[in-house]
Protein backbone atom coordinates (compact mmCIF):
# COMPACT_ATOMS: atom_id res chain seq x y z
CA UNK A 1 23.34 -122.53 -205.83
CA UNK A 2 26.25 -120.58 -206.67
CA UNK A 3 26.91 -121.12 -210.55
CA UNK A 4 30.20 -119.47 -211.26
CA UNK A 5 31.67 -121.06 -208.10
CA UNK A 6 30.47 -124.97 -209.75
CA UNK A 7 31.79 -123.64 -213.15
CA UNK A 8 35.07 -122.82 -211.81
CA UNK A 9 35.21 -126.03 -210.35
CA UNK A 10 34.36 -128.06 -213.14
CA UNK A 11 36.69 -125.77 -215.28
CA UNK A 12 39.47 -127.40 -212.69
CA UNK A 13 38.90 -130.59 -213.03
CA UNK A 14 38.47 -130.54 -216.63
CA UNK A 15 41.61 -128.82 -217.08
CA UNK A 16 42.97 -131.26 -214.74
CA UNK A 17 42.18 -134.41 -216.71
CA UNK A 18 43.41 -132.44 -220.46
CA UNK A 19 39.69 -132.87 -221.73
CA UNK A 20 39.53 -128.91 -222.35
CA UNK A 21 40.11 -130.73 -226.83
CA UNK A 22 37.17 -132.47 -226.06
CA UNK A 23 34.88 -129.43 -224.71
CA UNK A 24 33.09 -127.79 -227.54
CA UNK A 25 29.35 -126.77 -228.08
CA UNK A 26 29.35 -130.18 -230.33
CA UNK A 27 30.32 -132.93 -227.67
CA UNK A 28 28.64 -131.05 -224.70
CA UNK A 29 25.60 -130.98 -226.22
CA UNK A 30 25.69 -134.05 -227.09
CA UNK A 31 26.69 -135.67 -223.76
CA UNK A 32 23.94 -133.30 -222.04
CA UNK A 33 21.31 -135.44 -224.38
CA UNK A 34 23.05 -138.76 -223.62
CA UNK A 35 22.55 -137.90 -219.76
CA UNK A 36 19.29 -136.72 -220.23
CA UNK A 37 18.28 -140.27 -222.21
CA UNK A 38 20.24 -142.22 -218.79
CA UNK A 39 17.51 -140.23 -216.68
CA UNK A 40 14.48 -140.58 -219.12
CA UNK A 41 15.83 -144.65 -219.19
CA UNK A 42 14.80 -144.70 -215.32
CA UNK A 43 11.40 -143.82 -215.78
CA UNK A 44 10.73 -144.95 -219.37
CA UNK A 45 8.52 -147.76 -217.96
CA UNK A 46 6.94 -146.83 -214.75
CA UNK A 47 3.82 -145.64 -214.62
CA UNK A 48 3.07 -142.43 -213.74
CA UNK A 49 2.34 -143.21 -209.99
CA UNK A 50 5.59 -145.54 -209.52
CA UNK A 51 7.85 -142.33 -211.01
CA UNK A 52 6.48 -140.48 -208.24
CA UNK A 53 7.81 -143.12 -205.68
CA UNK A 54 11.02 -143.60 -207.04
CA UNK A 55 12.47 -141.59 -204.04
CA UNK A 56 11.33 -144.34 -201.80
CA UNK A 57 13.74 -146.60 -203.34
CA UNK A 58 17.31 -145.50 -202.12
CA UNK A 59 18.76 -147.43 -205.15
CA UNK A 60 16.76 -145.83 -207.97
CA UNK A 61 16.89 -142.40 -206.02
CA UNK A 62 20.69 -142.37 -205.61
CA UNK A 63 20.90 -143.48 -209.84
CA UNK A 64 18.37 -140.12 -210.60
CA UNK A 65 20.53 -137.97 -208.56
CA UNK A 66 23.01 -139.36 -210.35
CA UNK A 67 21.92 -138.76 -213.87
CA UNK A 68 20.36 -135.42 -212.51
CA UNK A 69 23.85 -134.27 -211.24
CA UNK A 70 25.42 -135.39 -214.90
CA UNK A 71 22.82 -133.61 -216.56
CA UNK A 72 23.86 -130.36 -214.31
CA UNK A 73 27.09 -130.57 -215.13
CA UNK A 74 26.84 -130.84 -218.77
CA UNK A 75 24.58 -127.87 -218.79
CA UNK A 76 26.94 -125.66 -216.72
CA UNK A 77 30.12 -126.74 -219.02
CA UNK A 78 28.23 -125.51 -222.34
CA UNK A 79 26.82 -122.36 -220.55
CA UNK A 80 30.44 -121.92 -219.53
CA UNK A 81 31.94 -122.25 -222.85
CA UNK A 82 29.33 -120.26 -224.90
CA UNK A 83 29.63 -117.67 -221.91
CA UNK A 84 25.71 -117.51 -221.08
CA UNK A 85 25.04 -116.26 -218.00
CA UNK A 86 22.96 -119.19 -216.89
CA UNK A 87 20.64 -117.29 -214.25
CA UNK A 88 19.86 -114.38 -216.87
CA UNK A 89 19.20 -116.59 -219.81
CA UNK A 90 16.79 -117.81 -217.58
CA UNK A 91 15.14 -114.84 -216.05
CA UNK A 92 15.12 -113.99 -219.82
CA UNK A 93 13.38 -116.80 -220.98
C-alpha cells in the first residue's frame, strides 16, 4: 500500500469537491468514528461464528469493504492533515 500516493489522491478529490473548510482534526475524527459505528452496525448481532462467514455473503462482504474502505480513508485524511507519518506512528507504537 502506498500511503502518500492514496493521500495525494484523496487530497485531489477533496480539493476538487471545495470540502478542504470542512477537513479539520474535529470533523475527521468524527466521521472516522461514524464509519467505524457503520462497520461495528454489521456485526453488532451476529454471533461470533456468523461474523466469521460474513465473506460468504457477497452482499454483506461488499457493505464491510465498504465501511472498511471509509474507515481508511478517514484515517489517511486526519494523518494527512496532522502530518503523521502513518507507517512510523505505527512502527512507533
Amino acid at each position: 500500500m502506498n500511503i502518500e500516493l492514496l493521500q495525494k489522491k484523496i487530497r485531489e478529490f477533496v480539493q476538487e469537491r471545495d470540502w478542504e473548510k470542512y477537513h479539520n482534526p474535529k470533523n475527521l475524527s468524527m466521521a472516522l468514528a461514524g464509519e467505524a459505528g457503520e462497520l461495528l452496525e454489521i456485526f453488532q448481532w451476529l454471533a461470533p461464528a456468523e461474523s466469521s462467514e460474513i465473506k460468504n455473503n457477497p452482499q454483506a462482504y461488499q457493505r464491510t469493504k465498504h465501511e472498511i474502505a471509509d474507515i481508511l480513508v478517514y484515517l489517511l485524511r486526519l494523518s494527512d492533515k496532522l502530518e503523521i507519518d502513518l507507517e512510523q506512528a505505527v512502527l512507533e507504537k
